[in-house]
C-alpha atoms as a PDB file:
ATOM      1  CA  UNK A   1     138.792 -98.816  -1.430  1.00  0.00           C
ATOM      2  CA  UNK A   2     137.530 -96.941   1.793  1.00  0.00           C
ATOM      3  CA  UNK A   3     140.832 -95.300   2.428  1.00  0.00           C
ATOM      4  CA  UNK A   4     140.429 -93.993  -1.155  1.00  0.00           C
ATOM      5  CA  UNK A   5     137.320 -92.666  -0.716  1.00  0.00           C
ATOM      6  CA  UNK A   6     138.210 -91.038   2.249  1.00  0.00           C
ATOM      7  CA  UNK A   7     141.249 -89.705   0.672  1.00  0.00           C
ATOM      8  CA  UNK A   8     139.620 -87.939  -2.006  1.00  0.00           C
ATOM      9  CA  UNK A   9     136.625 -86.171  -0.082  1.00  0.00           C
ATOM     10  CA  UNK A  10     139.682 -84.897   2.502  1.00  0.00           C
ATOM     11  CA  UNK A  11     141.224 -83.804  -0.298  1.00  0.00           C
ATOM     12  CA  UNK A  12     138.369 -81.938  -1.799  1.00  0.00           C
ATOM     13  CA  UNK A  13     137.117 -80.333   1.556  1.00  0.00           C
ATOM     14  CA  UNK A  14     140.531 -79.216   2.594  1.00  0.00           C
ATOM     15  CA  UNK A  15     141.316 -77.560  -0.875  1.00  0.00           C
ATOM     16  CA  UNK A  16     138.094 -75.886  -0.731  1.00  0.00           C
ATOM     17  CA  UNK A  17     138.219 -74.825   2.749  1.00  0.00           C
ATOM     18  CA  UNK A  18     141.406 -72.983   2.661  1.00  0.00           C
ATOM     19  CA  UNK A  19     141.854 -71.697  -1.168  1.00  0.00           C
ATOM     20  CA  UNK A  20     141.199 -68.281  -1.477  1.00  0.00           C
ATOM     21  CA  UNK A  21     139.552 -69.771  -4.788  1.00  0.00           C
ATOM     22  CA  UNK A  22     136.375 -71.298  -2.530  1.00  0.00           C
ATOM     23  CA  UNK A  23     135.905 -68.049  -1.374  1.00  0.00           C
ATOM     24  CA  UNK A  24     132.767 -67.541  -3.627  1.00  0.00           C
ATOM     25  CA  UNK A  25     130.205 -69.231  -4.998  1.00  0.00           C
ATOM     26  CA  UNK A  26     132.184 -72.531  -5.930  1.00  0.00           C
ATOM     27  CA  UNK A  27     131.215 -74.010  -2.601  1.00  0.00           C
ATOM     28  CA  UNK A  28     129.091 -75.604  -4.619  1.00  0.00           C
ATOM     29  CA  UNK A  29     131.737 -78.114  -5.678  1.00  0.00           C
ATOM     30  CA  UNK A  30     131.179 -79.416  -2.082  1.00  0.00           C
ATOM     31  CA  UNK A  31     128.082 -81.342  -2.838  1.00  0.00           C
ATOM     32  CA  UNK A  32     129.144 -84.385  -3.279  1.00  0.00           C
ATOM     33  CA  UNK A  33     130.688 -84.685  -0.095  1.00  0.00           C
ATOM     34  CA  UNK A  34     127.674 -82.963   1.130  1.00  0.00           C
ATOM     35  CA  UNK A  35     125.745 -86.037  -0.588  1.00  0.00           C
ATOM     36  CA  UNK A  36     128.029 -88.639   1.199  1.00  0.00           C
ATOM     37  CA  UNK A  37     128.106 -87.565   4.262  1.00  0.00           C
ATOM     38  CA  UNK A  38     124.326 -87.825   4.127  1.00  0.00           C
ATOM     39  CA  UNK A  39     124.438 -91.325   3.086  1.00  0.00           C
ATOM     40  CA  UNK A  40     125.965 -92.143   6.383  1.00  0.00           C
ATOM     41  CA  UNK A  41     124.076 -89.473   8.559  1.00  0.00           C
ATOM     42  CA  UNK A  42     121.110 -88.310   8.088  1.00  0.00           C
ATOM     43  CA  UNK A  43     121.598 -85.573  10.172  1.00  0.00           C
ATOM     44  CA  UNK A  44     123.627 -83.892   7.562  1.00  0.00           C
ATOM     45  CA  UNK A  45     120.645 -82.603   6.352  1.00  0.00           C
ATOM     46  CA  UNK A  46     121.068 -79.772   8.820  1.00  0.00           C
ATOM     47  CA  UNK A  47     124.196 -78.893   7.283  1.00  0.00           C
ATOM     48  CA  UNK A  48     121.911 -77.225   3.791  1.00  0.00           C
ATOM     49  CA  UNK A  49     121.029 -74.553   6.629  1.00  0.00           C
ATOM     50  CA  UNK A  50     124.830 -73.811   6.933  1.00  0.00           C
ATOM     51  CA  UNK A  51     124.860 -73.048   2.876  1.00  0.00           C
ATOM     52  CA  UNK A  52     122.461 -70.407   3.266  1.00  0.00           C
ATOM     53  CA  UNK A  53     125.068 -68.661   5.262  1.00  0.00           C
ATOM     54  CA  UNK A  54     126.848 -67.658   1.752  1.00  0.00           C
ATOM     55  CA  UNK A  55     124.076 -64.318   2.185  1.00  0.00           C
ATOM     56  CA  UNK A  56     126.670 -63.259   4.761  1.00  0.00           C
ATOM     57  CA  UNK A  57     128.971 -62.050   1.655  1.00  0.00           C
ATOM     58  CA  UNK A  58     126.499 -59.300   1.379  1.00  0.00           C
ATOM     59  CA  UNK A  59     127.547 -57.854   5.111  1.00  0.00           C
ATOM     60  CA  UNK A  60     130.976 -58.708   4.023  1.00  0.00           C
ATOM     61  CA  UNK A  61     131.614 -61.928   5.964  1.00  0.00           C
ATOM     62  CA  UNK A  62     132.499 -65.009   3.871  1.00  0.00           C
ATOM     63  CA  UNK A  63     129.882 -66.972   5.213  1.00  0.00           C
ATOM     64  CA  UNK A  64     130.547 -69.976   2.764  1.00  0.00           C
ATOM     65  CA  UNK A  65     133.847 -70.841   4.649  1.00  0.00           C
ATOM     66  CA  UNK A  66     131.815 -72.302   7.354  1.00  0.00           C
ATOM     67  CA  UNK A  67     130.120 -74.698   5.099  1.00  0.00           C
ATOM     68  CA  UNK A  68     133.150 -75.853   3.943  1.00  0.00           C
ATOM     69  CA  UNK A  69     134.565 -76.364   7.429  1.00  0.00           C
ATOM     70  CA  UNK A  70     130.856 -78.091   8.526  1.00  0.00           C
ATOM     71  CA  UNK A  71     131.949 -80.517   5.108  1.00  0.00           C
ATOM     72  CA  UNK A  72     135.701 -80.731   6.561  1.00  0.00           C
ATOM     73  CA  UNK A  73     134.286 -81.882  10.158  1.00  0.00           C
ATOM     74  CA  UNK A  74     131.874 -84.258   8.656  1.00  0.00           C
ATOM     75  CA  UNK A  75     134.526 -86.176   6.760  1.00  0.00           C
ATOM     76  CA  UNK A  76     136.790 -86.478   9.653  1.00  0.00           C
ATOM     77  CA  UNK A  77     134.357 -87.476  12.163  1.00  0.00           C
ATOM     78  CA  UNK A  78     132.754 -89.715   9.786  1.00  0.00           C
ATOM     79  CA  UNK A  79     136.346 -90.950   8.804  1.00  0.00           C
ATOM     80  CA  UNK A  80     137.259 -91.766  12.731  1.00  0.00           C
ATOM     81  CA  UNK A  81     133.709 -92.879  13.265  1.00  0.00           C
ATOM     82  CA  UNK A  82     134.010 -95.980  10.858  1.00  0.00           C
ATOM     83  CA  UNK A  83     138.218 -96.227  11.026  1.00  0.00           C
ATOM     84  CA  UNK A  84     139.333 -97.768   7.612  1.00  0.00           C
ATOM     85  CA  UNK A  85     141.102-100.793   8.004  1.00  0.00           C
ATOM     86  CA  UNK A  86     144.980-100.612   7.014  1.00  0.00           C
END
């Protein structure tokens, strides 16, 4: 069941890291990984800062692409942190 749930929150992060689609405000979509990852960290609170960086867009940087990478890094860490068993 783990490797499940680790599959689908990859899934999710990676889509919406590198779609051209994420690239606005559906970041959003990334909360419940965002949720998760607190469950097993609570230092992922941090990581709400990190959305605030979606302002950016108004300089012209896509600021939300960094949250999604943030969400990316937690799920692999947290992924090689607790190593599914096969």
């Amino acid at each position: 069941m783990a490797r499940i749930r680790y599959a689908i929150l990859a899934a999710l992060t990676v889509n919406l890291t590198f779609t051209p689609y994420a690239n606005d405000s559906h970041y959003v979509l990334l909360l419940p990984v965002w949720l998760w990852l607190i469950q097993h960290n609570r230092l992922w609170l941090l990581a709400w800062g990190l959305s605030w960086l979606v302002l950016l867009r108004l300089v012209g940087f896509p600021g939300e692409v960094l949250f999604a990478l943030a969400m990316l890094a937690g799920v692999i860490v947290t992924w090689l942190r607790e190593k599914p068993q096969t």
